[in-house]
Protein backbone atom coordinates (compact mmCIF):
# COMPACT_ATOMS: atom_id res chain seq x y z
CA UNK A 1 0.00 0.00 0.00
CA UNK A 2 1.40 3.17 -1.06
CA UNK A 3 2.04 5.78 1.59
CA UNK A 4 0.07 8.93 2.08
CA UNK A 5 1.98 11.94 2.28
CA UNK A 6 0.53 15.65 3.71
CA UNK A 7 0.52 18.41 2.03
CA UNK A 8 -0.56 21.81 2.43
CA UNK A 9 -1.45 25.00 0.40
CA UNK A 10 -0.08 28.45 1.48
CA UNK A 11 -1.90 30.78 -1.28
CA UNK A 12 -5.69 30.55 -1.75
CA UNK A 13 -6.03 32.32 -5.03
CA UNK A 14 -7.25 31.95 -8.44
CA UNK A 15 -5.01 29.21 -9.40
CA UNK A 16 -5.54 27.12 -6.30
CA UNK A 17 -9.18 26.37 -7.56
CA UNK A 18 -6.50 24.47 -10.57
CA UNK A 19 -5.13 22.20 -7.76
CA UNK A 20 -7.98 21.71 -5.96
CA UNK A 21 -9.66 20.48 -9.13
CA UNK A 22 -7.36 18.08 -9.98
CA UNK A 23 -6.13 16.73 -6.75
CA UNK A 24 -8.69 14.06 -6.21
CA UNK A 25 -6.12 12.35 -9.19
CA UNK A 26 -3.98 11.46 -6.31
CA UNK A 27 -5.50 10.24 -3.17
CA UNK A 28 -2.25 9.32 -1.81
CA UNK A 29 -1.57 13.17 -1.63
CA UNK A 30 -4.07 14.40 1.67
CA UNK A 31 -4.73 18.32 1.82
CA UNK A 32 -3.79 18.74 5.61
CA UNK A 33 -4.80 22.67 5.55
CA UNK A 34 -4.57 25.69 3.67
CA UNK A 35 -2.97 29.40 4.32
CA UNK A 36 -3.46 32.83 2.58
CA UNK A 37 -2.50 36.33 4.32
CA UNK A 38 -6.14 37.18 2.88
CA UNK A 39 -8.17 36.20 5.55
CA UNK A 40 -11.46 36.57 3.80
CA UNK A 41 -9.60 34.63 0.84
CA UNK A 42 -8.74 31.51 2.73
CA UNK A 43 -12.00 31.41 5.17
CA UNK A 44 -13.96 31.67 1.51
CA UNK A 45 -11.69 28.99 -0.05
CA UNK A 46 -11.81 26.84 3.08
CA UNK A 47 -15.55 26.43 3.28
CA UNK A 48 -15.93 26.19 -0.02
CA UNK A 49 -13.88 23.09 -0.01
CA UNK A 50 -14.63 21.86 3.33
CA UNK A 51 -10.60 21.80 4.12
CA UNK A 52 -9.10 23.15 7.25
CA UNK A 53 -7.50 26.69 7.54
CA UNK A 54 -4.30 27.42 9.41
CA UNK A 55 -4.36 30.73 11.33
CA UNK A 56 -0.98 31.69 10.22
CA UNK A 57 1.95 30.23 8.50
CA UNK A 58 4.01 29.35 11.22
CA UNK A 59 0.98 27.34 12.50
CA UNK A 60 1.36 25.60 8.87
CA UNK A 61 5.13 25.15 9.00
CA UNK A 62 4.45 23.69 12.29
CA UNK A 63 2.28 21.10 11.25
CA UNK A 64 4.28 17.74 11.34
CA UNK A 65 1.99 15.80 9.04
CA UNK A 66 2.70 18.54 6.35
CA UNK A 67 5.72 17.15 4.17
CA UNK A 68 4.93 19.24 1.33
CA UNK A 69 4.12 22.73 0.97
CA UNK A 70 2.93 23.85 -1.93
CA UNK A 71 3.77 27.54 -2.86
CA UNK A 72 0.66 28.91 -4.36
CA UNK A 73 1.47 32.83 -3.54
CA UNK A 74 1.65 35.66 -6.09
CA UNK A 75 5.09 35.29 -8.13
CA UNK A 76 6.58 37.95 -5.62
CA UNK A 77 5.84 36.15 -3.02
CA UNK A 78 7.64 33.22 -3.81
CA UNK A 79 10.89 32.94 -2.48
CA UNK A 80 10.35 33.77 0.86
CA UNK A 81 7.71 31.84 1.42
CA UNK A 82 9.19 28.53 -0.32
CA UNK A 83 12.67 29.24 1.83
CA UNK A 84 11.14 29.93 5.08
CA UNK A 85 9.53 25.94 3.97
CA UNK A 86 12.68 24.73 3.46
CA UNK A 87 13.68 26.30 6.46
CA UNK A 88 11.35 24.34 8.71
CA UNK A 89 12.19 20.95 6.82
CA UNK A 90 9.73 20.87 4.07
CA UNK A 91 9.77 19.86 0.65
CA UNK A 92 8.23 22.18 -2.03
CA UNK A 93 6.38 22.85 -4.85
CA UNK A 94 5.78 25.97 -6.27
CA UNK A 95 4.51 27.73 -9.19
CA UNK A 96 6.30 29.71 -11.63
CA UNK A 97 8.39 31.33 -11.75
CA UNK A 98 9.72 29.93 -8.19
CA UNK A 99 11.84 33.24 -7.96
CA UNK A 100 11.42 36.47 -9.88
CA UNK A 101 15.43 36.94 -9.63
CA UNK A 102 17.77 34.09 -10.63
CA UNK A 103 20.22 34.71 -7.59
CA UNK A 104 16.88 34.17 -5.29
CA UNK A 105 16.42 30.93 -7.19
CA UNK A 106 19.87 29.78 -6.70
CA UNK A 107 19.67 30.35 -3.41
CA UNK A 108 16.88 28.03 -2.84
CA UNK A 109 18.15 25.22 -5.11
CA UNK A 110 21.40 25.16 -2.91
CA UNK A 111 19.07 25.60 0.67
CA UNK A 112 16.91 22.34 -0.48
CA UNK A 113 20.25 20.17 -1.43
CA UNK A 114 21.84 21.29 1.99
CA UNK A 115 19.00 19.99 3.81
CA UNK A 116 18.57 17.28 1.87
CA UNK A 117 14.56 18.28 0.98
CA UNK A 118 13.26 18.62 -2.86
CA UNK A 119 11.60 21.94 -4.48
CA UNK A 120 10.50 21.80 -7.48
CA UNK A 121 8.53 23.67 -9.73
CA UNK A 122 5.44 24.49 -11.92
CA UNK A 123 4.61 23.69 -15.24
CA UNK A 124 4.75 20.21 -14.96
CA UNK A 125 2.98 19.89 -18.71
CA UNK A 126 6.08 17.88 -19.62
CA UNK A 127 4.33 14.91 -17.60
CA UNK A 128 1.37 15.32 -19.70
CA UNK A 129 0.68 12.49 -22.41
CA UNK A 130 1.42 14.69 -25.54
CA UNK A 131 4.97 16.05 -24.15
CA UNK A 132 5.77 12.73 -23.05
CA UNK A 133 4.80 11.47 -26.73
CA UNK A 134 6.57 13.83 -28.49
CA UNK A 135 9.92 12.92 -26.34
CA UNK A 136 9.11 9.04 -26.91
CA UNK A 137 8.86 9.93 -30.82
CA UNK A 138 12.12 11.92 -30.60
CA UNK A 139 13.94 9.03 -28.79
CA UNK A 140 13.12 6.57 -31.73
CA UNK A 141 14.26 9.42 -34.09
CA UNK A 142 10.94 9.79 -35.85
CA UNK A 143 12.24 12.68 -37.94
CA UNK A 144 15.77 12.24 -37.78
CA UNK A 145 17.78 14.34 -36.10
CA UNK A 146 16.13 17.67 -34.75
CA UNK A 147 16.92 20.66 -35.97
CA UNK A 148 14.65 23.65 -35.70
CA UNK A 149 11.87 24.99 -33.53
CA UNK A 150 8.85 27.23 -33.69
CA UNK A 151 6.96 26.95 -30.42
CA UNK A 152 4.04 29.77 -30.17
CA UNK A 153 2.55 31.26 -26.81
CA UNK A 154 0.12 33.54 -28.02
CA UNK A 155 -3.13 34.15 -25.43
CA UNK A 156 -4.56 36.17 -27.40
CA UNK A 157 -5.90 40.42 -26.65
CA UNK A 158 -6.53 40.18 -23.07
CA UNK A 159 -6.54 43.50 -22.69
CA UNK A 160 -9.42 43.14 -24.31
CA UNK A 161 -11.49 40.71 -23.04
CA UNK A 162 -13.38 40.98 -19.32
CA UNK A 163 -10.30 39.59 -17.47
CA UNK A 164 -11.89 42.28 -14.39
CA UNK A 165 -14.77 39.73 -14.37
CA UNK A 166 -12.63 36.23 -14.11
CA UNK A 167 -13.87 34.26 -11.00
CA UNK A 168 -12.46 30.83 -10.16
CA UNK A 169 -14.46 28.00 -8.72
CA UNK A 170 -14.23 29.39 -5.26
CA UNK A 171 -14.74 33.06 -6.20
CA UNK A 172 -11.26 34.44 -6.49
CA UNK A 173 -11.03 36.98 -9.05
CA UNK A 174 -8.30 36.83 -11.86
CA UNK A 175 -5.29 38.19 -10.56
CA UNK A 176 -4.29 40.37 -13.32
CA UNK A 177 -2.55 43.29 -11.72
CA UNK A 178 0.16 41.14 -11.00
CA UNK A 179 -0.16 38.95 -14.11
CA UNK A 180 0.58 42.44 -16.33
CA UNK A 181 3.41 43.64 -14.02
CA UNK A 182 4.95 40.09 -14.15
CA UNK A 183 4.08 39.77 -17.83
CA UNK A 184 3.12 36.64 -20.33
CA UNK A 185 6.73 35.69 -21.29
CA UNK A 186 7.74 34.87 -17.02
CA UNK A 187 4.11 33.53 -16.96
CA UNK A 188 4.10 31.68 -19.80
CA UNK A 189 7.20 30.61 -21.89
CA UNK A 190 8.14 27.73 -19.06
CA UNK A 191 5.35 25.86 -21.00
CA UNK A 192 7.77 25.10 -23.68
CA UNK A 193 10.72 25.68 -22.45
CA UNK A 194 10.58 22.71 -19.96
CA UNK A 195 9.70 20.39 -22.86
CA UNK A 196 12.97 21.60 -25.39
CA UNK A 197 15.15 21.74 -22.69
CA UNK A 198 14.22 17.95 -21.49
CA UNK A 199 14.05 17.43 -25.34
CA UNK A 200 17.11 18.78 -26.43
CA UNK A 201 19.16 19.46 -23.32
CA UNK A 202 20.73 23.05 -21.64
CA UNK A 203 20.02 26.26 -23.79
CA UNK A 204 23.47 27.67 -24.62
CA UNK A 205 22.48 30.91 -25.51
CA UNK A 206 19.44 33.12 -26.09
CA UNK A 207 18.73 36.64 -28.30
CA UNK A 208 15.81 37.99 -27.77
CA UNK A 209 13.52 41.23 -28.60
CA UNK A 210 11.44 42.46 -25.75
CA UNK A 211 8.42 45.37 -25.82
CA UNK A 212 5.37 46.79 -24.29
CA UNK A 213 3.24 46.92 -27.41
CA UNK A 214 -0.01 47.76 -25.71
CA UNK A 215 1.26 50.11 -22.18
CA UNK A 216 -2.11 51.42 -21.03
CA UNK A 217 -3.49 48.03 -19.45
CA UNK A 218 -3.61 49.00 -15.81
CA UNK A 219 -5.46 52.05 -16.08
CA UNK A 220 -4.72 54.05 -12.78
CA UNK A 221 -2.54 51.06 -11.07
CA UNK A 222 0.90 52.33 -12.61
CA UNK A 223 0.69 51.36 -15.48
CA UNK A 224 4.83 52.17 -15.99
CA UNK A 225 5.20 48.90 -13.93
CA UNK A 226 3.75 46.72 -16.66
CA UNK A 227 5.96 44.42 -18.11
CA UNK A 228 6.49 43.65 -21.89
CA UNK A 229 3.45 42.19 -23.88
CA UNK A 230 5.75 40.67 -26.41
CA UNK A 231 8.82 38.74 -27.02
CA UNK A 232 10.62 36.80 -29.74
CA UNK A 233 13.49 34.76 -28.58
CA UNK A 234 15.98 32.49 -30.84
CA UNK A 235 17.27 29.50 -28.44
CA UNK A 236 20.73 27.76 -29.29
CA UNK A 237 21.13 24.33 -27.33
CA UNK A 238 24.39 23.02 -26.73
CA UNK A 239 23.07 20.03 -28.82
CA UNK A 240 22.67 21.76 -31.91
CA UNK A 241 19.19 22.63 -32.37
CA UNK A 242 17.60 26.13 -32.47
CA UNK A 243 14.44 27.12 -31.63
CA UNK A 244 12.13 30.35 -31.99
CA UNK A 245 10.16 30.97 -29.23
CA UNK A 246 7.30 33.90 -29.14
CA UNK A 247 4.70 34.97 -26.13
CA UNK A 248 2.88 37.89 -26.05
CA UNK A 249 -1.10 38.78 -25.06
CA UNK A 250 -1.40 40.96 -28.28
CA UNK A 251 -1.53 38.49 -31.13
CA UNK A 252 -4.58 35.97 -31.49
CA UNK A 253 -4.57 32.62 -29.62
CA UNK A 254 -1.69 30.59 -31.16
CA UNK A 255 0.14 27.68 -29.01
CA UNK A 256 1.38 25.67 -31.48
CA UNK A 257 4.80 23.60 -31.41
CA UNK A 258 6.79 22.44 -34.50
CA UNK A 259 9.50 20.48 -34.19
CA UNK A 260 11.59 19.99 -37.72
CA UNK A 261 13.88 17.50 -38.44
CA UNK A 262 16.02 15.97 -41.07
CA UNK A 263 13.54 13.73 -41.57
CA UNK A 264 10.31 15.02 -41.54
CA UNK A 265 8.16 17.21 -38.58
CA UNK A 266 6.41 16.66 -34.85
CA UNK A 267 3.58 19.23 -34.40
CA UNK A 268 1.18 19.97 -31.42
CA UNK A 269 -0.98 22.80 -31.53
CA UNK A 270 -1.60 23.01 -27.09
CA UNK A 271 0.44 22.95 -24.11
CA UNK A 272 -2.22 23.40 -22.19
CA UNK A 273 -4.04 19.95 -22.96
CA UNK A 274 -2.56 16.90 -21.24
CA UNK A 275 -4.30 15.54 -24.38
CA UNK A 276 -3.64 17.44 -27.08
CA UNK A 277 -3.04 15.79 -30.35
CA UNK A 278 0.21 14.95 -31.65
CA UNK A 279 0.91 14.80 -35.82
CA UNK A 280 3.95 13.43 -37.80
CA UNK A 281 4.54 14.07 -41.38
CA UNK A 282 7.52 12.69 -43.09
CA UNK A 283 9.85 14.28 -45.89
CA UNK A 284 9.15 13.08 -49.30
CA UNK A 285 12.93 12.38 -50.82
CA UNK A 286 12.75 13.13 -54.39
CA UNK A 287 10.05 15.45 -54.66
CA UNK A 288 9.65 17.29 -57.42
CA UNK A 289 7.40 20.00 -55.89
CA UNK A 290 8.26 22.20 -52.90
CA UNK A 291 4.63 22.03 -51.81
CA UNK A 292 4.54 18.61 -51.82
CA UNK A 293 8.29 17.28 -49.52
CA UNK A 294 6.34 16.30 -46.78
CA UNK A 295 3.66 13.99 -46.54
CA UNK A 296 -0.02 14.57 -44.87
CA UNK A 297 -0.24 14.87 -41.64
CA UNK A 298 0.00 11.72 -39.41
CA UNK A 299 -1.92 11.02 -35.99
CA UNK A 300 0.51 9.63 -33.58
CA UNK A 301 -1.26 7.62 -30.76
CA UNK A 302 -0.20 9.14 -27.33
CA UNK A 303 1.58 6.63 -25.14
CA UNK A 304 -1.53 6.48 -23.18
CA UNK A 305 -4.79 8.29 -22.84
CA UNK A 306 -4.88 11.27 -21.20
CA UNK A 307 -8.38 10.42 -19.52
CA UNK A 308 -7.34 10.94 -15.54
CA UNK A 309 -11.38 11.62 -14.44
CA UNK A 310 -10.90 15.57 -12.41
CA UNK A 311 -10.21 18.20 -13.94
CA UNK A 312 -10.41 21.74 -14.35
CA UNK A 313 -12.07 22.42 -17.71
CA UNK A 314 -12.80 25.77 -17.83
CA UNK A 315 -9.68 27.13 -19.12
CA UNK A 316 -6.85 24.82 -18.57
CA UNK A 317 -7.46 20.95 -19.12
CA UNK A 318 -4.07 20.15 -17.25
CA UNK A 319 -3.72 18.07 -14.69
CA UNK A 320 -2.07 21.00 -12.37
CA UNK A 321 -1.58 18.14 -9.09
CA UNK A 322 0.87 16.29 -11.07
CA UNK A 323 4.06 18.02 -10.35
CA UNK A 324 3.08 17.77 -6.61
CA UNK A 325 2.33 13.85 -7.11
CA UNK A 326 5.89 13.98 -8.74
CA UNK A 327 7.38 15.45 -5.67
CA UNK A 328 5.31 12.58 -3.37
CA UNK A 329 6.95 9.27 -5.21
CA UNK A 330 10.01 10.90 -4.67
CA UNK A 331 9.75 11.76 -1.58
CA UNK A 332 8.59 8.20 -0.77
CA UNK A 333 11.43 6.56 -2.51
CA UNK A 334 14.35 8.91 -1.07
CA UNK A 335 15.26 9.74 -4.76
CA UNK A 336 14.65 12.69 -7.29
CA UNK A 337 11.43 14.62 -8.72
CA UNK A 338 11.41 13.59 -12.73
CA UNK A 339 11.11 17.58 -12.62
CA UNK A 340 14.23 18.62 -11.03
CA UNK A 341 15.35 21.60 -9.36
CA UNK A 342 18.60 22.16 -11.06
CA UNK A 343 16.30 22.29 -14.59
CA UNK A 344 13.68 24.67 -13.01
CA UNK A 345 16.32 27.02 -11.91
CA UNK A 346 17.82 26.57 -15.83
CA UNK A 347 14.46 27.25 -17.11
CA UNK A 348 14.00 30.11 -15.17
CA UNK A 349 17.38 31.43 -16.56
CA UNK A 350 16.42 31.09 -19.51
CA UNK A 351 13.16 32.69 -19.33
CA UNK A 352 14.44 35.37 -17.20
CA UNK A 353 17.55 35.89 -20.36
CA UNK A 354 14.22 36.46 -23.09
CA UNK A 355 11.92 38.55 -20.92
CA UNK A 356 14.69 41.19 -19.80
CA UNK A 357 17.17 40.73 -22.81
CA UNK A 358 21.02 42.24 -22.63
CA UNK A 359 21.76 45.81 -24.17
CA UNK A 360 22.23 43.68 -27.44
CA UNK A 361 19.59 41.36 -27.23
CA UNK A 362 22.48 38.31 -26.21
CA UNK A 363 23.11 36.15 -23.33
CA UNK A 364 24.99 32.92 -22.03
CA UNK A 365 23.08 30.92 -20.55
CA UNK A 366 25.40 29.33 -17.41
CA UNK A 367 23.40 26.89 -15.91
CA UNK A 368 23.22 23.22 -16.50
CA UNK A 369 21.39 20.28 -15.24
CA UNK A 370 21.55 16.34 -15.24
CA UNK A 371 20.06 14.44 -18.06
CA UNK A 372 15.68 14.06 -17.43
CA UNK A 373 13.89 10.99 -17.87
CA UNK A 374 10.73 10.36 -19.17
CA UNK A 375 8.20 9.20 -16.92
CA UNK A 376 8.18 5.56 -16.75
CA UNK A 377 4.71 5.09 -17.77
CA UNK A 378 5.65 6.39 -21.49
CA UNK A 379 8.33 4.19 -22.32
CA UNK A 380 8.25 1.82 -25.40
């Protein structure tokens, strides 16, 4: 029998309703109590979801049954909550971006391995059936060997739709101050960039164009702090493969992946379905027609169905509990999340090198990180 292991929530906002959703997946993983500095958030989220409510955070940290806290605060809120966790001798998961400053990040990487505790870090997409397909087709060199990326994160005009009206399941309004001050590109591009850089290995280097296209989204609530609503990054990997990467909330909805190889190309067109389909179509040798060097698009059957039964369908059909379930086994087992710390902090470096770009658009990328492995479930 598999050993249940405590959790608990510090951060009762919009994206907790995510977690909440989808963490009946895992009843090995028990909710011992949640924590928000709001204390009309958490008694509304508490009742709503008949869980108990801590009366402060060092009540929480307290809590011997808790062996995982998971970091649910706004982004600039992160690091000190996660290290004062650490701190007490929990593990952690957090959302991104687990530090808005890469030193901070460091910092905690090198707390957790001193302690011997695990944090880790959000997306975990790249446990989702279609990332995990797209790897397994990769591995058996599909298309030959990779060579060239185009991954998309597009949301859309949100500054024009009725984000002021957003309500989760348990009432929280969208949080969208902070999502414009931290911007779509520190949000957002860790959707991709976990898969290519489990794909493909450390980034090398990065040049990348940053702007505000659309400043006047906060109205009265300074709107000088908002961060850019566009970027276009080129990615080198010390492997040899380049990718384009673009995020912005200006352009219409667009989260396709392509992945081009000597062989032929592995599309997607959502990281934000566990689910989503994956295609394969093969280069035609010998063609006499440009139009015509790759063959119709292929269906490639995902290692396995991506039919866990709760979810959150309203706007993201990810299974958000997974990275903490990820955290759980390894806890259990005394070994490693298969979404390690040393690749969230290179992610985060990598993210952080394309949202606030060098004087000439260039930067090393310094970090590296041990070789990941698919989940265990996906391998053929």
């Amino acid at each position: 029998m598999t050993r249940s292991i405590g959790i608990a929530f510090v951060g009762c906002g919009y994206v907790a309703d995510f977690y909440m959703a989808t963490l009946p997946n895992y009843p090995d993983l028990q909710l011992k109590g949640v924590f928000d500095l709001d204390t009309e958030r958490v008694e509304k989220f508490s009742s709503h979801y008949d869980v108990n409510a801590y009366a402060s955070i060092e009540e929480l940290l307290r809590d011997e049954t808790v062996e995982i806290v998971v970091n649910l605060t706004n982004p600039r809120s992160h690091y000190e909550v996660s290290r004062r966790a650490l701190e007490a001798g929990k593990h952690v998961y957090s959302e991104k971006p687990f530090a808005e400053e890469l030193v901070q990040a460091g910092e905690l990487v090198e707390l957790a391995e001193q302690r011997g505790l695990i944090i880790s870090s959000a997306p975990c997409s790249l446990l989702g059936e279609t990332a995990q397909t797209l790897w397994w087709k990769l591995r058996k060199d599909a298309i030959g060997r990779p060579l060239l990326v185009y991954a998309e994160l597009d949301d859309g005009a949100v500054h024009h739709m009725p984000y002021r009206n957003w309500i989760s399941a348990s009432g929280a309004p969208w949080p969208y101050i902070d999502e414009f001050q931290v911007g779509p590109t520190l949000e957002h591009a860790g959707y991709y960039l976990t898969w290519l850089t489990a794909f493909f290995g450390p980034a090398a280097e990065v040049v990348s164009f940053s702007r505000l296209v659309q400043p006047d989204r906060l109205g009265d609530h300074q709107s000088d702090s908002v961060a850019a609503d566009f970027t276009s990054a080129c990615i080198t990997f010390h492997s040899g493969v380049v990718a384009r990467l673009t995020c912005s909330t200006v352009a219409p909805e667009n989260h396709t992946l392509q992945i081009v190889g000597d062989e032929g190309v592995l599309s997607t067109t959502e990281c934000w379905d566990y689910g989503s389909e994956v295609t394969i179509r093969k280069r035609v040798t010998g063609a006499e027609s440009a139009h015509h060097y790759l063959t119709n698009p292929q269906v490639v059957p995902l290692v396995r169905s991506a039919d866990y039964p709760f979810r959150y369908r309203d706007t993201h059909d990810m299974d958000f509990a997974r990275g903490i379930a990820d955290v759980g086994d390894a806890v259990r087992s005394g070994g490693s999340p298969l979404l390690s710390a040393r690749h969230a902090l290179h992610v985060l470096e990598v993210v952080l090198a394309i949202s606030n770009p060098s004087e000439n658009g260039r930067t090393v990328i310094n970090s590296k990180f041990d070789d990941l492995e698919p989940a265990p479930w996906s391998l053929r």
